[in-house]
Protein backbone atom coordinates (compact mmCIF):
# COMPACT_ATOMS: atom_id res chain seq x y z
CA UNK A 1 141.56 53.22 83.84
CA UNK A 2 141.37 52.44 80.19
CA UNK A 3 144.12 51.00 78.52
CA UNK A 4 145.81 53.94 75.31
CA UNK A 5 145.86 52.24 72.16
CA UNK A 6 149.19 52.86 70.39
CA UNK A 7 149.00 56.14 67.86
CA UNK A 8 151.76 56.94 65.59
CA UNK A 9 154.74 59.55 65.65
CA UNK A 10 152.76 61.57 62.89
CA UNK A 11 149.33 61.12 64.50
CA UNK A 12 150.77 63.26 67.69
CA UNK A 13 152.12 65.50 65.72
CA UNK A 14 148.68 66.51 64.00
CA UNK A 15 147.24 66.13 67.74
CA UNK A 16 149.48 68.57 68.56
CA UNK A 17 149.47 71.27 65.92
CA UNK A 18 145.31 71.06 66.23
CA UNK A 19 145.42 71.85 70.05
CA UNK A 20 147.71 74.77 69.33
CA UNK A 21 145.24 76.15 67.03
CA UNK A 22 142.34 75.52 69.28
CA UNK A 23 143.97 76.97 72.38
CA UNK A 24 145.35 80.12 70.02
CA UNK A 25 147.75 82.91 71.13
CA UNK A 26 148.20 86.46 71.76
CA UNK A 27 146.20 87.23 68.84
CA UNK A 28 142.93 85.31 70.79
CA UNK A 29 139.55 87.44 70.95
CA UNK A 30 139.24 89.47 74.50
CA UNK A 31 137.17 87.99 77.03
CA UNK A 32 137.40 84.75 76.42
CA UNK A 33 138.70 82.38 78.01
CA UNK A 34 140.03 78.74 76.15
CA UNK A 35 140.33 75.67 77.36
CA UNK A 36 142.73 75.38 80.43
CA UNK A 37 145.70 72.82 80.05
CA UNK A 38 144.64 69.58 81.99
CA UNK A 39 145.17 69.87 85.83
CA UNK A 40 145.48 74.41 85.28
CA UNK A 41 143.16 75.89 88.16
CA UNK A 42 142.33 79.71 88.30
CA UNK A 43 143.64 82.63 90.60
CA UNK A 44 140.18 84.66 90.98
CA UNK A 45 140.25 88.50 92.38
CA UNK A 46 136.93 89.38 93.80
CA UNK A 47 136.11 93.03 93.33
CA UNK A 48 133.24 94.09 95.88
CA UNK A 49 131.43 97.36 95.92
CA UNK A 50 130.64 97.26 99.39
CA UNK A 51 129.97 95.59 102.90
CA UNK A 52 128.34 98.92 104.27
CA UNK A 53 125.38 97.15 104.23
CA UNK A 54 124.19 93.72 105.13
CA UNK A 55 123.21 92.72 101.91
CA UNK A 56 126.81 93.07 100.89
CA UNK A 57 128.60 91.10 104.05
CA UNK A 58 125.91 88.58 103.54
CA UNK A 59 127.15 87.89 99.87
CA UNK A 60 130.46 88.13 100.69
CA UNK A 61 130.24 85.45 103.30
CA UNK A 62 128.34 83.00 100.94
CA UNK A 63 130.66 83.55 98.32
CA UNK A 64 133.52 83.47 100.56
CA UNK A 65 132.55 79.93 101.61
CA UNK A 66 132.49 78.82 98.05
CA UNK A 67 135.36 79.80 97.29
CA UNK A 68 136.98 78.36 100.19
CA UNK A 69 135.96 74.88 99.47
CA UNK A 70 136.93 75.25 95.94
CA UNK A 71 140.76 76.07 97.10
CA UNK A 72 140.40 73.02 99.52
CA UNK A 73 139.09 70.91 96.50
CA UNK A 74 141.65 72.39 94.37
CA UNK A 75 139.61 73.91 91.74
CA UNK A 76 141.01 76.98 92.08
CA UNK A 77 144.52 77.77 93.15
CA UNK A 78 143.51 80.62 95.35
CA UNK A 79 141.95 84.09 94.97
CA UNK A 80 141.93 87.87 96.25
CA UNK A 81 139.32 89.77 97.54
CA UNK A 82 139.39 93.54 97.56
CA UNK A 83 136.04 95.27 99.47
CA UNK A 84 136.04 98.76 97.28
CA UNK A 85 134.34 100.46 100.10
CA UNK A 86 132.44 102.65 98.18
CA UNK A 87 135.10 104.14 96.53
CA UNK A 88 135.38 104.87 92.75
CA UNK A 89 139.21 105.18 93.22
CA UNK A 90 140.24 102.30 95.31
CA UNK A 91 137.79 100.00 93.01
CA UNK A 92 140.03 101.08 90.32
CA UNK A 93 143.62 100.34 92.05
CA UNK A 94 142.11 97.26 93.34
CA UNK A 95 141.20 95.58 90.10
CA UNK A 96 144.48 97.14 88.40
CA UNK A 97 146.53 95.44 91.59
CA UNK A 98 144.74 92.17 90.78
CA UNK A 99 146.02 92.42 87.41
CA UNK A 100 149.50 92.70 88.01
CA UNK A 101 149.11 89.64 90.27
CA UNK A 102 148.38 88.04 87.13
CA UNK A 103 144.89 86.94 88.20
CA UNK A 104 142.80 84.03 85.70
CA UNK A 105 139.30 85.09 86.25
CA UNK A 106 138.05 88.43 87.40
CA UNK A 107 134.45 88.88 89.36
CA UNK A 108 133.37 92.99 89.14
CA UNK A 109 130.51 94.38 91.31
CA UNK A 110 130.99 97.99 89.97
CA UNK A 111 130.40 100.67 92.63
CA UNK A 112 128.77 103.26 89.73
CA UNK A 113 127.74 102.09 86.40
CA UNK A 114 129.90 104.87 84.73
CA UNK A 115 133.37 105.26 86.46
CA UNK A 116 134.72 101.81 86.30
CA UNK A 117 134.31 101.49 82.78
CA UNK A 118 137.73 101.93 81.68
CA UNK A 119 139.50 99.56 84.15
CA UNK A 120 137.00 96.56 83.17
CA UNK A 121 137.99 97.14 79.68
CA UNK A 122 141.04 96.54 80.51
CA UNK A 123 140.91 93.52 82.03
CA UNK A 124 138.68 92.17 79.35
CA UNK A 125 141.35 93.32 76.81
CA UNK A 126 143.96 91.59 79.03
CA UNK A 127 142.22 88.11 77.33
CA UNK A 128 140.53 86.83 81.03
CA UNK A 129 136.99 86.52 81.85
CA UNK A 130 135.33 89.00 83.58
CA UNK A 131 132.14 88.69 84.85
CA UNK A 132 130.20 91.69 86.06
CA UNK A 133 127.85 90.95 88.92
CA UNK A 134 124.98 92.61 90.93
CA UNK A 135 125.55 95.74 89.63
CA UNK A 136 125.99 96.63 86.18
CA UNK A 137 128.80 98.48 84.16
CA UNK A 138 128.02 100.71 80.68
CA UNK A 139 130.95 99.22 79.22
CA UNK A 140 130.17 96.44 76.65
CA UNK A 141 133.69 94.91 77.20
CA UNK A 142 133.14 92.20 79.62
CA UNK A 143 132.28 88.68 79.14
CA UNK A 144 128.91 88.10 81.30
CA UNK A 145 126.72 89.78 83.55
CA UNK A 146 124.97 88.05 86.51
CA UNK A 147 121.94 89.78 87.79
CA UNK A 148 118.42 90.12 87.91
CA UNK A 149 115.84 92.04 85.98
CA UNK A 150 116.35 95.12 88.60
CA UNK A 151 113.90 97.35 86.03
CA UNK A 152 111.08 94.42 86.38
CA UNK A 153 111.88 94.17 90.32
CA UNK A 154 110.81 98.76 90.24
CA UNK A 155 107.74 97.19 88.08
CA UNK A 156 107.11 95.12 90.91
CA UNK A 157 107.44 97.09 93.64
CA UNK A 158 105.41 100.31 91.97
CA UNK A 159 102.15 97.70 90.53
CA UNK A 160 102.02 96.83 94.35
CA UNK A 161 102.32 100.58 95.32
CA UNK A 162 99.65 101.25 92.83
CA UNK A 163 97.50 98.52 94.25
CA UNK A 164 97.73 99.55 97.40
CA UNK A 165 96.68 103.10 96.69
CA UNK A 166 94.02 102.13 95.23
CA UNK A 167 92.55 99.77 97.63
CA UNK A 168 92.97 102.31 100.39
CA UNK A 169 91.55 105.79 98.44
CA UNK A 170 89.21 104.01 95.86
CA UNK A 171 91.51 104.70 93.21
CA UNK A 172 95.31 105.02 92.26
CA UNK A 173 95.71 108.43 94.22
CA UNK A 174 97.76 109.31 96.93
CA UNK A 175 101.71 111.15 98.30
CA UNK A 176 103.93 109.12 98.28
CA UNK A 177 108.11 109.50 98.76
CA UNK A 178 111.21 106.92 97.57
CA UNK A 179 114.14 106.12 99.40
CA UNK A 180 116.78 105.32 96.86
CA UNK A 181 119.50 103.04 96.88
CA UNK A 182 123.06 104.17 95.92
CA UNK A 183 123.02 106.67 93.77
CA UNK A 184 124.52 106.12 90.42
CA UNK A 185 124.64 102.20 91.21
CA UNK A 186 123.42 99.82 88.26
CA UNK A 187 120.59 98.99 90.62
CA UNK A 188 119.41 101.97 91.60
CA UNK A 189 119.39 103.26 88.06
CA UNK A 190 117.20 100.19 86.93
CA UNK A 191 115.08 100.22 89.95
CA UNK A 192 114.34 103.71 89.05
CA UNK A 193 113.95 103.11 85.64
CA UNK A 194 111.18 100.11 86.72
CA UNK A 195 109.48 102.40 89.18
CA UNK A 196 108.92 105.17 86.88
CA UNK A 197 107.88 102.99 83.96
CA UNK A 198 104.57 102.13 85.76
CA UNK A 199 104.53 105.61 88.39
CA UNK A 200 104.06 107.27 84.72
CA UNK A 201 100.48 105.75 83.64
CA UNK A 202 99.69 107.52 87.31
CA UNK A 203 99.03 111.26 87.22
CA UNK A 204 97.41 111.28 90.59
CA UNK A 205 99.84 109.21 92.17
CA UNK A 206 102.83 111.77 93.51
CA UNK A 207 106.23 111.52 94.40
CA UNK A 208 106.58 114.27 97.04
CA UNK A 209 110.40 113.53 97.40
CA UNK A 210 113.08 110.99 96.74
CA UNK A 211 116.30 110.56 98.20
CA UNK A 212 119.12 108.22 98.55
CA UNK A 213 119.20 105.77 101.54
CA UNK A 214 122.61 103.91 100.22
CA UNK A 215 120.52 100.36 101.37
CA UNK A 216 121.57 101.16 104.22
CA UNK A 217 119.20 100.73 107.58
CA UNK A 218 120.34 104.50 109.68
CA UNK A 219 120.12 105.93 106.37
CA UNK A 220 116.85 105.02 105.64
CA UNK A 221 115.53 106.01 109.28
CA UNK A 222 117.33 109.75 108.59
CA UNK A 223 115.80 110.12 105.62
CA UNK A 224 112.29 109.27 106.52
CA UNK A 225 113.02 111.75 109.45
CA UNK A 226 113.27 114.42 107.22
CA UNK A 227 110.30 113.55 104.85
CA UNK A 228 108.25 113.09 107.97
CA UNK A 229 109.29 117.40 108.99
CA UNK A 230 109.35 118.24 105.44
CA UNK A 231 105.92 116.87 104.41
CA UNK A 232 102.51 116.47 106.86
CA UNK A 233 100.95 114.19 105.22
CA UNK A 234 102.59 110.71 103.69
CA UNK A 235 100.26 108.01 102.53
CA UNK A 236 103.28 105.34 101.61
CA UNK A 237 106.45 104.45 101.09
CA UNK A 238 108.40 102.73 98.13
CA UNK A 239 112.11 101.85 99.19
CA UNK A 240 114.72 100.24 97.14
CA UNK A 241 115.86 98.46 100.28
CA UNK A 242 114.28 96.61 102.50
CA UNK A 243 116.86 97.65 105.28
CA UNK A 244 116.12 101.37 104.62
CA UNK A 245 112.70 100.36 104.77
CA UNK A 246 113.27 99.11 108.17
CA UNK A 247 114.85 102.07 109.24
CA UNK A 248 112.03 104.39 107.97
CA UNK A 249 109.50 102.58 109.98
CA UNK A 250 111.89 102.97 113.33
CA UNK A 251 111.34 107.15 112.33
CA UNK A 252 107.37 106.66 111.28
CA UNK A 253 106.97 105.06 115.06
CA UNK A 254 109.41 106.99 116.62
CA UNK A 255 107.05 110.19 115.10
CA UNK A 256 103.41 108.88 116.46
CA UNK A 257 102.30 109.63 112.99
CA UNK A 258 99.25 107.53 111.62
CA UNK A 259 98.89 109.07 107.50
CA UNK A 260 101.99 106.30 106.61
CA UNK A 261 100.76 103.09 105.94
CA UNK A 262 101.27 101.37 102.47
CA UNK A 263 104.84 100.05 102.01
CA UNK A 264 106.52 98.76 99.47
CA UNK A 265 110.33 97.54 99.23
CA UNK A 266 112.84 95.51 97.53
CA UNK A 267 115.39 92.94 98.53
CA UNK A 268 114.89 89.81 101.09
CA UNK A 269 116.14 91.59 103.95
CA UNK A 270 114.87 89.28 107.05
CA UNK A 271 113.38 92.70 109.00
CA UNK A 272 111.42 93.23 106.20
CA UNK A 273 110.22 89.85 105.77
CA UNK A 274 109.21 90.04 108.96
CA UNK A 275 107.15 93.29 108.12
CA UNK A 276 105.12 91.17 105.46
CA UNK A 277 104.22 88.54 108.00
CA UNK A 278 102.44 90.94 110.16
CA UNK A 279 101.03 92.97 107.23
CA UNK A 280 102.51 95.93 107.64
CA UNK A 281 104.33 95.91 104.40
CA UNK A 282 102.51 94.84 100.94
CA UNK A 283 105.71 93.06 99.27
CA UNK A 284 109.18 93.04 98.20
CA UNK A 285 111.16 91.58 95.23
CA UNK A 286 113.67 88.48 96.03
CA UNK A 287 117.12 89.68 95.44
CA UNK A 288 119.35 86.82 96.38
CA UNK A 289 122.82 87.15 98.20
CA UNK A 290 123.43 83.97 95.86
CA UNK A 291 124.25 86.02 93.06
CA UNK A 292 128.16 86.45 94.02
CA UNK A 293 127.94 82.13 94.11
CA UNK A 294 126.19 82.32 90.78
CA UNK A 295 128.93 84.97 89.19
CA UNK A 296 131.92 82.28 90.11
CA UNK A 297 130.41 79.23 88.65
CA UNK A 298 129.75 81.32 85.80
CA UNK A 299 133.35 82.64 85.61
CA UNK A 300 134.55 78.81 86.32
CA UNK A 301 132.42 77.62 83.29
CA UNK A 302 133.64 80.22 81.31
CA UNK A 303 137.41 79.46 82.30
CA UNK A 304 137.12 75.81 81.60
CA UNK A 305 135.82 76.55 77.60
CA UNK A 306 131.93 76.95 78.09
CA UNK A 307 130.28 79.77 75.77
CA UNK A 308 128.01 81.72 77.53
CA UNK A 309 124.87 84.05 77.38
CA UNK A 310 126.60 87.53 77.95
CA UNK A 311 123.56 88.15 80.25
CA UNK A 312 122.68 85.69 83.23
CA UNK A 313 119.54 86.71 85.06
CA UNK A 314 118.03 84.78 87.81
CA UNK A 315 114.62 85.02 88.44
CA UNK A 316 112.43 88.19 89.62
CA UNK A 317 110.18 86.63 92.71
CA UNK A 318 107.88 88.84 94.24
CA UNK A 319 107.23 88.32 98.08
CA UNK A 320 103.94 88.51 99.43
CA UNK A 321 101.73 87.61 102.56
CA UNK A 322 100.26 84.83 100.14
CA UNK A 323 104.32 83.24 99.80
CA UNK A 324 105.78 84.92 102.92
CA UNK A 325 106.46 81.33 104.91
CA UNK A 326 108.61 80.07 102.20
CA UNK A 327 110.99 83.57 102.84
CA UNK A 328 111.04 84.65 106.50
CA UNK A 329 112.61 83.64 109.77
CA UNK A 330 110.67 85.19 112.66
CA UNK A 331 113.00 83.71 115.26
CA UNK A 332 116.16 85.14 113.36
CA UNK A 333 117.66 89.08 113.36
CA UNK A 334 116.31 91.13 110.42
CA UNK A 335 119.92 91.00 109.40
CA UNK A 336 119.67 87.44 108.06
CA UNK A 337 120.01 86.62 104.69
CA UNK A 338 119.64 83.37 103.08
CA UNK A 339 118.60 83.98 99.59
């Protein structure tokens, strides 16, 4: 350790008065977070939309391990974890629960991109960082937002759509439906957005129906039930999900029906990984269960002083039979996720 040269009385005095200006007061601007007092560690509440699909437990559990070893290391003092459930209203009196517990850093996967609006203000206004992860809020009050590019993942997904039309009919032509992901979810409303930004430059490509599949495996397999009644003749299938994907194919087999055969999805779901390998499937978009890691570190950065982009995006990565090896575990459940 290195040995403190002497300073006088009126040297610490100035030392002190600067730090109390640096570290400021009541008055300091919302959302950000100063630098913590030597030896301070965090209480972080977790705010999750969901675990009602795998995607979401898988997240959880990766983030839950990092935050486990971060107690045990003491860099944080401890944290709380509320799983919304898919519920607007216990969201809301979970995050307002964590504040009264007087929480240092909160992480927000919003449930809608409308409803929760008011409550993250709040807790921006309250002077903490909040970081807003996954799925995105329309509130400007919060300090970052950890995601990907969920409009250039739609691109993605509806080029390879396209593509795959027009390899098959000699041109971009064809029926096609959508299973959606939650409705009124951040990601579903940029996936859209992405989809339709290239499904537009396609007047012969149709959309016979679309419907939402909450990423969710049995809901996907329902739905494609009823398009498969509803409709006689399918030529492919864009899904925001690869686990609804999954499910749709169970109902396409289940149904003996041969007109369904160009699929496109997105997420890394392992069952549709698996559904690349053997060609069945065109692509997907990587959308890693990381991103709940990658929301912390940014909340612990922010905590400790660090300015920060207000938008974090990791990178869009579009899985194909040319890159499926790096991705897929063929000896593993499609439930696996480990990106």
């Amino acid at each position: 350790m290195m040995q403190k040269k002497p300073v006088t009385l009126l040297c610490m005095i100035c030392s002190v008065m600067l730090l109390a200006a640096c570290q400021g007061g009541p008055g300091s601007s919302p959302g950000q977070s100063s630098s913590p007092p030597g030896g301070q560690t965090p209480l972080v509440g977790i705010s999750n939309a969901s675990t009602s699909n795998t995607w979401g437990k898988a997240m959880w559990a990766m983030l839950k391990t990092e935050l486990n070893r971060a107690k045990d290391e003491n860099r944080i003092r401890d944290y709380i974890y509320a799983d919304a459930q898919d519920s607007d209203i216990k969201q809301r009196s979970d995050i307002e629960g964590m504040l009264r517990s007087g929480i240092d850093i909160l992480l927000v996967s919003p449930i809608n991109a409308y409803t929760l609006n008011g409550t993250i203000e709040k807790a921006y206004d309250s002077g903490i960082p909040v970081v807003v992860f996954d799925r995105k809020c329309t509130t400007s009050k919060y300090t970052a937002y950890v995601t990907t590019d969920d409009i250039k993942n739609g691109e993605l997904c509806a080029s390879r759509m396209v593509a795959l039309l027009s390899a098959a009919n000699g041109s971009p032509k064809g029926d096609i439906v959508i299973l959606e992901g939650w409705f009124g979810s951040g990601t579903q409303i940029e996936r859209q957005q992405g989809m339709e930004n290239i499904l537009k430059n396609f007047p012969e490509i149709k959309v016979l129906g679309r419907m939402d599949c909450r990423f969710q495996r049995e809901e996907g397999r329902k739905v494609m039930q009823e398009f498969l009644t509803q409709f006689p003749k399918v030529d492919g299938i864009i899904s925001q999900s690869g686990e609804s994907l999954c499910g749709a194919i169970q109902a396409l087999d289940a149904s003996g029906r041969q007109d369904c055969k160009l699929m496109a999805a997105m997420d890394a779901y392992n069952g549709v990984l698996k559904q690349i390998k053997t060609g069945r499937v065109g692509s997907t978009c990587l959308y890693p269960v990381s991103i709940g890691v990658e929301a912390y570190h940014a909340g612990m950065r922010i905590f400790s002083g660090e300015t920060l982009d207000k938008e974090l995006r990791l990178p869009n990565t579009e899985i194909t039979r040319d890159n499926i090896d790096q991705y897929v575990k063929m000896e593993s459940p499609d439930d696996v996720w480990t990106y």
